[in-house]
C-alpha atoms as a PDB file:
ATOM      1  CA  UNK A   1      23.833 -39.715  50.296  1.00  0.00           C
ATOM      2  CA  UNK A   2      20.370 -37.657  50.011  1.00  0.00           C
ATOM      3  CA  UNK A   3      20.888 -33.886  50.032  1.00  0.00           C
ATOM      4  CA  UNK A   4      18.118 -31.631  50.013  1.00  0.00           C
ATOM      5  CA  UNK A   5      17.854 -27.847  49.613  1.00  0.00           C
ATOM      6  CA  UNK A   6      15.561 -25.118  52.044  1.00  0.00           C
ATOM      7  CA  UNK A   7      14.068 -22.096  50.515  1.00  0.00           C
ATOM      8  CA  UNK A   8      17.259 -20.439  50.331  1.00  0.00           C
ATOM      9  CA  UNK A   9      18.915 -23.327  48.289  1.00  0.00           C
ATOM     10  CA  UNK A  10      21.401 -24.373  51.009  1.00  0.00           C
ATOM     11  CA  UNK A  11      22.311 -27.759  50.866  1.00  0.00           C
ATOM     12  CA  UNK A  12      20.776 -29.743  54.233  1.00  0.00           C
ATOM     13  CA  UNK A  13      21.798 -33.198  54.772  1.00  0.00           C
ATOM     14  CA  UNK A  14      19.921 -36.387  56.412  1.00  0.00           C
ATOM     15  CA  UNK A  15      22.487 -35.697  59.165  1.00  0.00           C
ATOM     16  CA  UNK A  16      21.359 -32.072  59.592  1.00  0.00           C
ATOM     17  CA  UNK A  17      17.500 -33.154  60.074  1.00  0.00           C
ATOM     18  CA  UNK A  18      18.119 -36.021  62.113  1.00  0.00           C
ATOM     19  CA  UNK A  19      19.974 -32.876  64.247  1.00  0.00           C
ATOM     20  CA  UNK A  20      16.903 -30.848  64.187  1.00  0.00           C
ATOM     21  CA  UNK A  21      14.413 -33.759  64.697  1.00  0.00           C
ATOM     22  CA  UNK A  22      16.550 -34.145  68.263  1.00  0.00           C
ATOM     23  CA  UNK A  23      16.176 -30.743  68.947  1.00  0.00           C
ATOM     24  CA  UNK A  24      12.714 -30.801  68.233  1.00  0.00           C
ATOM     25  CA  UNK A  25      11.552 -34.099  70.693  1.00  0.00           C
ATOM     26  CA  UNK A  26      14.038 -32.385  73.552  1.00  0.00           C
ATOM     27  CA  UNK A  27      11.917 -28.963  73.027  1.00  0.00           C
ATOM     28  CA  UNK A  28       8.597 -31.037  73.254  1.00  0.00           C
ATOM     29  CA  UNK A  29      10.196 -32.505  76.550  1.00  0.00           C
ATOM     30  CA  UNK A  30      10.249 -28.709  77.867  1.00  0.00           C
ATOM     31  CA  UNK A  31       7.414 -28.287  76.320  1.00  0.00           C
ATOM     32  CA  UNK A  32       5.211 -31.619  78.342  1.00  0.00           C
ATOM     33  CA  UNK A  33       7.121 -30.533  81.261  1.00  0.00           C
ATOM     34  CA  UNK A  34       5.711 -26.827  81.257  1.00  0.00           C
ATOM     35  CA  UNK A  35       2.099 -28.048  80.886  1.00  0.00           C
ATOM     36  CA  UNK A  36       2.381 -31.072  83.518  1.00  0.00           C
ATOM     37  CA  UNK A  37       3.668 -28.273  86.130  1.00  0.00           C
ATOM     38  CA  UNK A  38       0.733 -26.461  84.710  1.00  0.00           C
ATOM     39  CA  UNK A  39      -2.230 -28.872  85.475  1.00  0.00           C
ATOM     40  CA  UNK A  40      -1.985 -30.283  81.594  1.00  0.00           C
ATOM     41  CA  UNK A  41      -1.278 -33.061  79.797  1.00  0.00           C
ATOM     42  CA  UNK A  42       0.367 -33.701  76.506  1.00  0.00           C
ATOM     43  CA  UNK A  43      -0.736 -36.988  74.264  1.00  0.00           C
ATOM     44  CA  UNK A  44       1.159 -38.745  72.449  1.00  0.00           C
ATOM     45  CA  UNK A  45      -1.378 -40.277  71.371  1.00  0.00           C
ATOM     46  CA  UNK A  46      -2.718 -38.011  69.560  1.00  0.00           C
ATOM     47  CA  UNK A  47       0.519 -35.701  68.372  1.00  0.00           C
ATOM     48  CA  UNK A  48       1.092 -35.674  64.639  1.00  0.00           C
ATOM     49  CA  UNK A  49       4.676 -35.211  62.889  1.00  0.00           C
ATOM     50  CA  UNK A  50       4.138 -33.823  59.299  1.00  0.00           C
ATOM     51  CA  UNK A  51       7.365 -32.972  57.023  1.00  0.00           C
ATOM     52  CA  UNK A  52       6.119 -30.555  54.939  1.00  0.00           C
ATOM     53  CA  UNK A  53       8.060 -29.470  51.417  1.00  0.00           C
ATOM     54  CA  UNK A  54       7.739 -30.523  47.771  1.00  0.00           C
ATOM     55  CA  UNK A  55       6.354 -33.946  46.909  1.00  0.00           C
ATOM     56  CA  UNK A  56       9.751 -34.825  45.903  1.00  0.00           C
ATOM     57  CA  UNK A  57      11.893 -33.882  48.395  1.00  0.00           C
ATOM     58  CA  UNK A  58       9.042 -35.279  51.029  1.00  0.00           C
ATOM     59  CA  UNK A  59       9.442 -38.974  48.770  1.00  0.00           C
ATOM     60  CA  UNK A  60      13.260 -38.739  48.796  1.00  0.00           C
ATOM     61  CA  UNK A  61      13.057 -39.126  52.874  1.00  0.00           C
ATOM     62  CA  UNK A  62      11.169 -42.237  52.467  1.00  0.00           C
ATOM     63  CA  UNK A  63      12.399 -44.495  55.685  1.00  0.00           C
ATOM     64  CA  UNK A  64      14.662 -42.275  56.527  1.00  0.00           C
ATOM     65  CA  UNK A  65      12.226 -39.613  57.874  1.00  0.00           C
ATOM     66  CA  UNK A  66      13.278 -38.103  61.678  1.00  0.00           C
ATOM     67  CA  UNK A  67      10.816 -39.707  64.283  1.00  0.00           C
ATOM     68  CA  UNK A  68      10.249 -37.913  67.586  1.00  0.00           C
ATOM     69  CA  UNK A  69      11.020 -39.363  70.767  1.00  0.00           C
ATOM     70  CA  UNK A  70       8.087 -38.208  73.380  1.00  0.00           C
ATOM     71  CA  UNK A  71       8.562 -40.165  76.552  1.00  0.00           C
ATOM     72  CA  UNK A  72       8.253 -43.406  75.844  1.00  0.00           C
ATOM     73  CA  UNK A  73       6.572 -43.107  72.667  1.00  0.00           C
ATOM     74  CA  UNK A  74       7.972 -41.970  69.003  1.00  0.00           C
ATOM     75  CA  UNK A  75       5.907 -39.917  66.691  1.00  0.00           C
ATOM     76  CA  UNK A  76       6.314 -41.218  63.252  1.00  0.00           C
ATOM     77  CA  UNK A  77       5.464 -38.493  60.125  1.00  0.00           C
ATOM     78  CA  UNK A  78       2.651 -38.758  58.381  1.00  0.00           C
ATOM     79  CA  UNK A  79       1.234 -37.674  54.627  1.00  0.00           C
ATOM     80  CA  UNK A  80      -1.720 -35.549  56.505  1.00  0.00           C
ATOM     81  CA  UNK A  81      -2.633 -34.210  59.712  1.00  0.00           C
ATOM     82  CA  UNK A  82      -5.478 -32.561  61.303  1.00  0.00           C
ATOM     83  CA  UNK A  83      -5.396 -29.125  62.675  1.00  0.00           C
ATOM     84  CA  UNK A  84      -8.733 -27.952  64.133  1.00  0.00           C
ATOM     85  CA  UNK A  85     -10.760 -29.908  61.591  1.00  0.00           C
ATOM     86  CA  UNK A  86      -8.348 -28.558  58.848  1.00  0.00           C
ATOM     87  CA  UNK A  87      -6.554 -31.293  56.912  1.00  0.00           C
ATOM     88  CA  UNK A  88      -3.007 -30.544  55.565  1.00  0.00           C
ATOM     89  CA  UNK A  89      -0.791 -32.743  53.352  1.00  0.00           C
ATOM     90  CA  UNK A  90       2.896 -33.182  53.319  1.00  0.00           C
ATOM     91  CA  UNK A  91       2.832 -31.295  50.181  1.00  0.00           C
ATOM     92  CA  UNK A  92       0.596 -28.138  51.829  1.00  0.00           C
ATOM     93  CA  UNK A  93      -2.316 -29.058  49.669  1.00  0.00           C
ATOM     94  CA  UNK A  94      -5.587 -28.960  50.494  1.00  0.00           C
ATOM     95  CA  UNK A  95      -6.943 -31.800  48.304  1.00  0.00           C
ATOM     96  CA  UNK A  96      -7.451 -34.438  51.464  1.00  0.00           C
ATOM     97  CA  UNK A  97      -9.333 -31.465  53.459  1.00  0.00           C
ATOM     98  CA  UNK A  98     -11.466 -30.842  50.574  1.00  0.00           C
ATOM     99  CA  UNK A  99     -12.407 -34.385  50.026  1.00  0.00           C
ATOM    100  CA  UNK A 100     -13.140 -34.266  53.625  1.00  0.00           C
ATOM    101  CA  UNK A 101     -15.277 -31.271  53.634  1.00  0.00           C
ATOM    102  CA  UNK A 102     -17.168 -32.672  50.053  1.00  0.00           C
ATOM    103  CA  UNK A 103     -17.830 -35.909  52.003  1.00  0.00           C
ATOM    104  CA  UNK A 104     -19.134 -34.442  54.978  1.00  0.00           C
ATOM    105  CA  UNK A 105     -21.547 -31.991  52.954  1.00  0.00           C
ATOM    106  CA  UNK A 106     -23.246 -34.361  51.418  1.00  0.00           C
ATOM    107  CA  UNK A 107     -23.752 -36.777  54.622  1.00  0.00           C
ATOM    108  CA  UNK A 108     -24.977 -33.676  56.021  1.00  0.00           C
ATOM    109  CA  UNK A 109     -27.268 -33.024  52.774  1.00  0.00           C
ATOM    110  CA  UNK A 110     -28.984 -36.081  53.308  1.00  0.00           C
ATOM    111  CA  UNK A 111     -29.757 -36.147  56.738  1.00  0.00           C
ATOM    112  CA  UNK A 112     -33.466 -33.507  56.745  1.00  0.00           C
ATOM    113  CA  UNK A 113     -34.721 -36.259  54.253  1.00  0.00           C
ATOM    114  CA  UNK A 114     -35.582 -38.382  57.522  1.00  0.00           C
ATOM    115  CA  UNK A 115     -37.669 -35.690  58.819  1.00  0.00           C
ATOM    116  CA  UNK A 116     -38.692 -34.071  55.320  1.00  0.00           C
ATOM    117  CA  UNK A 117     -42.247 -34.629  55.833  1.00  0.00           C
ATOM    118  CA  UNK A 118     -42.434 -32.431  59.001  1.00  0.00           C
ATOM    119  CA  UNK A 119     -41.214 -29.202  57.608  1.00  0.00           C
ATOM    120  CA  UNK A 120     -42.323 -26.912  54.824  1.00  0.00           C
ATOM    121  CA  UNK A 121     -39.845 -25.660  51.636  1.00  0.00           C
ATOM    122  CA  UNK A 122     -38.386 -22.777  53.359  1.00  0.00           C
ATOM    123  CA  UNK A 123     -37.129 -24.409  57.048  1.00  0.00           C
ATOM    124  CA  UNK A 124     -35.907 -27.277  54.815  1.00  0.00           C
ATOM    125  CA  UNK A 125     -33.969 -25.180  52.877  1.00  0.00           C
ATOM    126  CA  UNK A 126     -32.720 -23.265  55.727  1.00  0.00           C
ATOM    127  CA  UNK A 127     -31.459 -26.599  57.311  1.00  0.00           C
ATOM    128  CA  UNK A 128     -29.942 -27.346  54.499  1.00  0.00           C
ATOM    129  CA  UNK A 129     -28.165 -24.277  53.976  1.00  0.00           C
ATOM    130  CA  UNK A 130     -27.075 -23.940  57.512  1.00  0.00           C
ATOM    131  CA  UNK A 131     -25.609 -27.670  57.898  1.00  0.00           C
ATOM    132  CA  UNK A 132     -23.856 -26.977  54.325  1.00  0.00           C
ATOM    133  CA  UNK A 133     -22.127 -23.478  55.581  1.00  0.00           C
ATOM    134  CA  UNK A 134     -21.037 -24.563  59.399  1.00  0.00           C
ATOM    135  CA  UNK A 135     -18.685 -27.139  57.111  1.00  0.00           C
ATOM    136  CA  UNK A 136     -17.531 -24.736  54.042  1.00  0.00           C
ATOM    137  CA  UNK A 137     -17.186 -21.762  55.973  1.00  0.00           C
ATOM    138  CA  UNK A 138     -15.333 -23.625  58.674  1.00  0.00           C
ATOM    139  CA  UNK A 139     -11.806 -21.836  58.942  1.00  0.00           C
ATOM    140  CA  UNK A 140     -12.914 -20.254  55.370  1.00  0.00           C
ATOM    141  CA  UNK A 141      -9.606 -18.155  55.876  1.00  0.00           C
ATOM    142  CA  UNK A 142      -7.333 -21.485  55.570  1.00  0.00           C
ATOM    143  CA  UNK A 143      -8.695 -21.415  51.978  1.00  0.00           C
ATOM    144  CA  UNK A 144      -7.072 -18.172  51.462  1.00  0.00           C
ATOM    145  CA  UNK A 145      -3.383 -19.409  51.364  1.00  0.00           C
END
């Protein structure tokens, strides 16, 4: 039998988060039923389960992870999800988001060379500079944690 600890070392079984996972997909229920009676829609399609704790309590759960029962569908966890452009690992690590943000800095570094000819030093550095800082300073306060 798996047994894991929260932050207050109490012992929490497999049994006690397949409880919780219930009570979580019943509280999305509520929660899709409040926003269809209120002109919205919830997707499954695009709702992401993340189990966030150590790497080695996150490993231990291995196929034995809670899924969430919306509708019809079931939300399976995943290592990462994305938040408003801000990607979070199981593990509460930034390392996928900053690969991310790396990657996309230097697609965006490359992209004045196509029309490099047409402007002088100082509007291609301010391109530069100003497609570089919309993707750094992008939720700049997540990188405070």
């Amino acid at each position: 039998m798996l047994t894991f600890f929260n932050e207050q070392n109490e012992q929490i079984s497999l049994d006690d988060i397949a409880s919780t996972a219930i009570h979580l997909s019943q509280f999305l229920v509520d929660i899709g039923q409040w926003m269809f009676a209120n002109g919205f829609w919830m997707n499954p399609a695009e709702t992401e389960l993340l189990l966030a704790g150590a790497k080695s309590n996150v490993s231990l759960l291995g196929c034995h992870a809670p899924t969430l029962q919306l509708g019809s569908d079931i939300v399976t966890p995943s290592n990462h999800v994305c938040v408003l452009r801000v990607t979070i690992s199981s593990d509460l690590s930034l390392d996928q988001h900053v690969l991310k943000v790396c990657s996309s800095s230097f697609y965006r570094l490359r992209q004045p060379r196509r029309i490099r000819k047409s402007l002088d030093n100082e509007s291609a550095a301010t391109l530069v500079h100003a497609f570089v800082t919309s993707r750094v300073d992008y939720c700049d306060a997540v990188y405070a944690m």
